[in-house]
N, C-alpha and C. Protein backbone atom coordinates (compact mmCIF):
# COMPACT_ATOMS: atom_id res chain seq x y z
N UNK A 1 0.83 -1.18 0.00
CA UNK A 1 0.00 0.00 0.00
C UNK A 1 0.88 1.25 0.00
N UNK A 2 0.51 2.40 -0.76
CA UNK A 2 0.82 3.89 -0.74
C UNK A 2 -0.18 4.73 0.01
N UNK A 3 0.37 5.20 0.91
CA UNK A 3 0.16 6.45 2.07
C UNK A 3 -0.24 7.54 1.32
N UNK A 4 -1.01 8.43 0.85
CA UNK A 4 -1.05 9.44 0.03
C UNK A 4 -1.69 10.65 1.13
N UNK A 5 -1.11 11.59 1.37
CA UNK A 5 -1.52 12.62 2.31
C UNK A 5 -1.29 14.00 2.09
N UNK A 6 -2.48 14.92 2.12
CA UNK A 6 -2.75 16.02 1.32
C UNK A 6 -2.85 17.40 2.99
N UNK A 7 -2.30 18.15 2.08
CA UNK A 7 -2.10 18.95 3.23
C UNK A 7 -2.54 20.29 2.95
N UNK A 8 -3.10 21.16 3.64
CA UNK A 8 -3.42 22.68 3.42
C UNK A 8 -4.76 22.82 2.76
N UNK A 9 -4.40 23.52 1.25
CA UNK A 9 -5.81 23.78 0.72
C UNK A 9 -6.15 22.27 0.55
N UNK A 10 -5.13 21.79 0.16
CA UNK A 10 -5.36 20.55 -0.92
C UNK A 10 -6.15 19.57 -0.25
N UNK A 11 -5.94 19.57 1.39
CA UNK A 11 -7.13 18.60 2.07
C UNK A 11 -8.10 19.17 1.95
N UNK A 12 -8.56 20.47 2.15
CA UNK A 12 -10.19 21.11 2.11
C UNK A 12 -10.40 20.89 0.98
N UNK A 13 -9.94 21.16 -0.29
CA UNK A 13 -10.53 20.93 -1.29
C UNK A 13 -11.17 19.70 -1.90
N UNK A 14 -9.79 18.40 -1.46
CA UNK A 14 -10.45 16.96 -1.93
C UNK A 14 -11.21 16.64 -0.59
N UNK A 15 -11.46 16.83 0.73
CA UNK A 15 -12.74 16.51 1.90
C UNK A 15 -11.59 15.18 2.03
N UNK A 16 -10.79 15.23 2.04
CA UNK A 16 -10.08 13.95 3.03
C UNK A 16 -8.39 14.53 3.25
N UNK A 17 -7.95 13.82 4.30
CA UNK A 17 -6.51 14.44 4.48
C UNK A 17 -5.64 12.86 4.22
N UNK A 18 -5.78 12.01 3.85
CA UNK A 18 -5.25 10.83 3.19
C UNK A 18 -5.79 9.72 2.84
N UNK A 19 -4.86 8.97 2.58
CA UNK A 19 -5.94 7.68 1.94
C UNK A 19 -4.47 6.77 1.33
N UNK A 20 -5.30 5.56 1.24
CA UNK A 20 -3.93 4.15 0.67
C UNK A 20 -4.28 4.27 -0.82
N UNK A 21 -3.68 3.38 -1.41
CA UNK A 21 -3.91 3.50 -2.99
C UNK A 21 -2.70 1.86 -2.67
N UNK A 22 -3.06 1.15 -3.51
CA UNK A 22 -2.97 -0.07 -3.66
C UNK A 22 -1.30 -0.17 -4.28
N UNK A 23 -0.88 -1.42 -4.59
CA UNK A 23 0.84 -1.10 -4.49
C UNK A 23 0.98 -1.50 -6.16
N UNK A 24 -0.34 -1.41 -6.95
CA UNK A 24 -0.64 -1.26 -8.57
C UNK A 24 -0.39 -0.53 -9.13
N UNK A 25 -0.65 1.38 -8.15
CA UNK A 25 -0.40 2.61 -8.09
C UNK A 25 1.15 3.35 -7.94
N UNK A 26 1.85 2.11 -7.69
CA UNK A 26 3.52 2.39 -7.48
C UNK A 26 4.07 2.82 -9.15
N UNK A 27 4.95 3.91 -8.60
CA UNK A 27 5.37 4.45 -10.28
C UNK A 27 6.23 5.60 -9.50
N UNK A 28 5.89 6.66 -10.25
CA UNK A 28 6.97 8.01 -10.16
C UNK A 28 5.93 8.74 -8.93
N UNK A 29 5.85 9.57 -8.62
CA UNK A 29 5.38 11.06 -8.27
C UNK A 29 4.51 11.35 -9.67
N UNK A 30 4.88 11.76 -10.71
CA UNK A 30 3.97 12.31 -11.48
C UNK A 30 2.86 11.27 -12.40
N UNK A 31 3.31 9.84 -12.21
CA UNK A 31 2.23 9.16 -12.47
C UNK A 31 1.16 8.90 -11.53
N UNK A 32 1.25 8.92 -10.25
CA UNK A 32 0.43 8.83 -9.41
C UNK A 32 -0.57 9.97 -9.36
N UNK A 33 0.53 11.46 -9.62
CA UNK A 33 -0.93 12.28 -9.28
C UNK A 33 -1.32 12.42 -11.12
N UNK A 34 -0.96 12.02 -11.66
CA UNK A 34 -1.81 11.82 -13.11
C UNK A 34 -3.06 11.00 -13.41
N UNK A 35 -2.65 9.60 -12.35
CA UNK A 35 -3.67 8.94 -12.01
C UNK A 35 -4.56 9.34 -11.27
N UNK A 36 -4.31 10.43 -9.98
CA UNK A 36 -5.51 10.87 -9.40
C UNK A 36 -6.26 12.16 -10.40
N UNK A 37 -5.38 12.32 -10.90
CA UNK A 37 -6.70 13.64 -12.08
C UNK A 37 -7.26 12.78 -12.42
N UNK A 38 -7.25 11.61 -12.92
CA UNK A 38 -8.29 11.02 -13.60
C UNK A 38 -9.38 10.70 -12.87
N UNK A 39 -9.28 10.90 -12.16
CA UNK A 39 -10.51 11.06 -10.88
C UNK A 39 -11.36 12.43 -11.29
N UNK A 40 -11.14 13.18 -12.17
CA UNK A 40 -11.66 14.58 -12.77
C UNK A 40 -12.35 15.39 -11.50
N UNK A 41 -13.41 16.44 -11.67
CA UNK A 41 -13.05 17.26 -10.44
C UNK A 41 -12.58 18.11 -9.46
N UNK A 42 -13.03 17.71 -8.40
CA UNK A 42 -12.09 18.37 -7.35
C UNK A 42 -10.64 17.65 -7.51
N UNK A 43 -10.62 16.76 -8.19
CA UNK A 43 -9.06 16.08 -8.33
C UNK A 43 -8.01 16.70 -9.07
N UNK A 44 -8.86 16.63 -10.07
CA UNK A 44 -8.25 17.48 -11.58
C UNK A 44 -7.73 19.12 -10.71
N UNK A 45 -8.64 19.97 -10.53
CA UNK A 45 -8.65 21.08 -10.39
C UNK A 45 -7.38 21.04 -8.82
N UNK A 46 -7.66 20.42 -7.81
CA UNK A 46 -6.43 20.72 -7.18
C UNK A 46 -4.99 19.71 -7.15
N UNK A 47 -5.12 19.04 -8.22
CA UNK A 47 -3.70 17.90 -8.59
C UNK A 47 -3.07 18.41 -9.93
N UNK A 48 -3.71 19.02 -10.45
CA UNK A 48 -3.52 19.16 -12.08
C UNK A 48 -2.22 19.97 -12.45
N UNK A 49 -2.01 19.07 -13.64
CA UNK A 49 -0.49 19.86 -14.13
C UNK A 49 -0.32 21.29 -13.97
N UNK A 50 -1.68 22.18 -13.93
CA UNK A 50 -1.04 23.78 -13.85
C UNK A 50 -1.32 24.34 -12.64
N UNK A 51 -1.24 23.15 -11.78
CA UNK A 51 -0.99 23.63 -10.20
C UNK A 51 0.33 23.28 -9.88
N UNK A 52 1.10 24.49 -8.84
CA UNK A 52 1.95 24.16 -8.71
C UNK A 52 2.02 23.70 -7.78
N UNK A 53 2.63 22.35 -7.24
CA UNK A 53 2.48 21.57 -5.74
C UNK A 53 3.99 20.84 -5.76
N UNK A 54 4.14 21.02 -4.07
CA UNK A 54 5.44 20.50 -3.38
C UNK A 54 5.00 19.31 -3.30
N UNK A 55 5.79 17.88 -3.47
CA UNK A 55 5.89 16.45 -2.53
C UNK A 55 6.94 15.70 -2.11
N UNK A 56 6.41 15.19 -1.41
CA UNK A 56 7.55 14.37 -0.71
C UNK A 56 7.31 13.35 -0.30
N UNK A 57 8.03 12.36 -0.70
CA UNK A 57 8.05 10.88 -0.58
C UNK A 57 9.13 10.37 0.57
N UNK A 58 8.06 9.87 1.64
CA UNK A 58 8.79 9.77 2.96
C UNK A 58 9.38 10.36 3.72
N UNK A 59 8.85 11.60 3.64
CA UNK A 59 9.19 12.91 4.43
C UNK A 59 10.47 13.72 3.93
N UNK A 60 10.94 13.15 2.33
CA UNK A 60 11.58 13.57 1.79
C UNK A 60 11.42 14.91 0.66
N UNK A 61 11.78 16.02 0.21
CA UNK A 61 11.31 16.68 -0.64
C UNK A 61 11.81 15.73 -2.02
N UNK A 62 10.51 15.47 -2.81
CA UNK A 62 10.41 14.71 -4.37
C UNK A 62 10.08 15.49 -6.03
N UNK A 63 10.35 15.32 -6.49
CA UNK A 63 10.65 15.70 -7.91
C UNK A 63 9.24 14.50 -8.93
N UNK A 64 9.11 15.17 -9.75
CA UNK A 64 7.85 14.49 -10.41
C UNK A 64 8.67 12.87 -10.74
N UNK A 65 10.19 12.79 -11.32
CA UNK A 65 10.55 11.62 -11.89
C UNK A 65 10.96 10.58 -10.29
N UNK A 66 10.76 10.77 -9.23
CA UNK A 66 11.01 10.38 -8.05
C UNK A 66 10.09 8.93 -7.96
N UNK A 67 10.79 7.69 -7.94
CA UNK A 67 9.85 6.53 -7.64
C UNK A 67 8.99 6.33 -5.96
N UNK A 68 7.93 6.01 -6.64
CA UNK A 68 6.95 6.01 -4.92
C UNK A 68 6.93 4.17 -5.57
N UNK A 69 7.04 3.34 -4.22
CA UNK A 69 6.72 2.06 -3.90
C UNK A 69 5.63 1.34 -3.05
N UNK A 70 5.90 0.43 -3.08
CA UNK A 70 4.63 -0.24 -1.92
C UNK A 70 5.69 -0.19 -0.61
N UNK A 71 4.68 0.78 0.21
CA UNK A 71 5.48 0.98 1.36
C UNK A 71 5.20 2.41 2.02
N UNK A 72 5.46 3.10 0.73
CA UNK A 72 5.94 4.06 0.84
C UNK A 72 4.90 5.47 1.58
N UNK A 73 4.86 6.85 1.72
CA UNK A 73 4.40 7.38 2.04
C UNK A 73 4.74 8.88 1.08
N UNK A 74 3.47 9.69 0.21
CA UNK A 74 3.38 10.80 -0.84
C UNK A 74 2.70 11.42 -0.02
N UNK A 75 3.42 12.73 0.08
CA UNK A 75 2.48 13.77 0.47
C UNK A 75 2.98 14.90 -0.86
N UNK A 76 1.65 15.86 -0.79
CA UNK A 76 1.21 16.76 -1.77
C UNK A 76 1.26 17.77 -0.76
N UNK A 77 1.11 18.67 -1.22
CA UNK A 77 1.07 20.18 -0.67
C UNK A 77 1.76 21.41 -1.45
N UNK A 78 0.77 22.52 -1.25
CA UNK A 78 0.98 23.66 -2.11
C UNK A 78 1.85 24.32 -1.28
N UNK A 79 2.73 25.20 -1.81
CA UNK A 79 3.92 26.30 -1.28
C UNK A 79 3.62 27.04 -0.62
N UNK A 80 4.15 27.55 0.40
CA UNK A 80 4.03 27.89 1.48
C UNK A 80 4.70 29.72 1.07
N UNK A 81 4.06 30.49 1.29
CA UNK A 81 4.27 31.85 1.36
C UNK A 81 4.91 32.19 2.26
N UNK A 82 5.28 33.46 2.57
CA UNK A 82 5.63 34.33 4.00
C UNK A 82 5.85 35.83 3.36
N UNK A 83 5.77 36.31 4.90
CA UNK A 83 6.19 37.67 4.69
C UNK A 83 6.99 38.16 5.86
């Protein structure tokens, strides 16, 4: 199983703050959340290629070509501002 955990807007927007995804779903970072747009939606609209979003695979900062496994743990999250 993959850990998938959404943080900030990105939990209010999809109404959950994680969820498993089966170890079928193992690939890169950018196939996984390609696979969740296809969920269209609230998926599409806050996963989608012209959003820009941070992840990290195992509490690591990840890159779209970054392999996620069965095991593993993806989090999403949008950039963080300051002033």
């Amino acid at each position: 199983m993959i850990r998938v955990r959404y943080f900030a807007s990105l939990r209010e927007a999809l109404g959950t703050a994680e969820e498993t995804l089966s170890a079928a779903h193992a690939g890169s970072v950018a196939a996984i959340r390609a696979q969740l747009c296809e969920r269209g939606g609230p998926w599409t609209a806050a996963l989608g290629d012209d959003r820009r979003l941070l992840t990290a695979v195992n509490q690591q900062m990840a890159q779209p070509d970054t392999p996620v496994a069965d095991g593993d743990e993806l989090a999403f999250f949008p950039p963080v501002t300051g002033g």
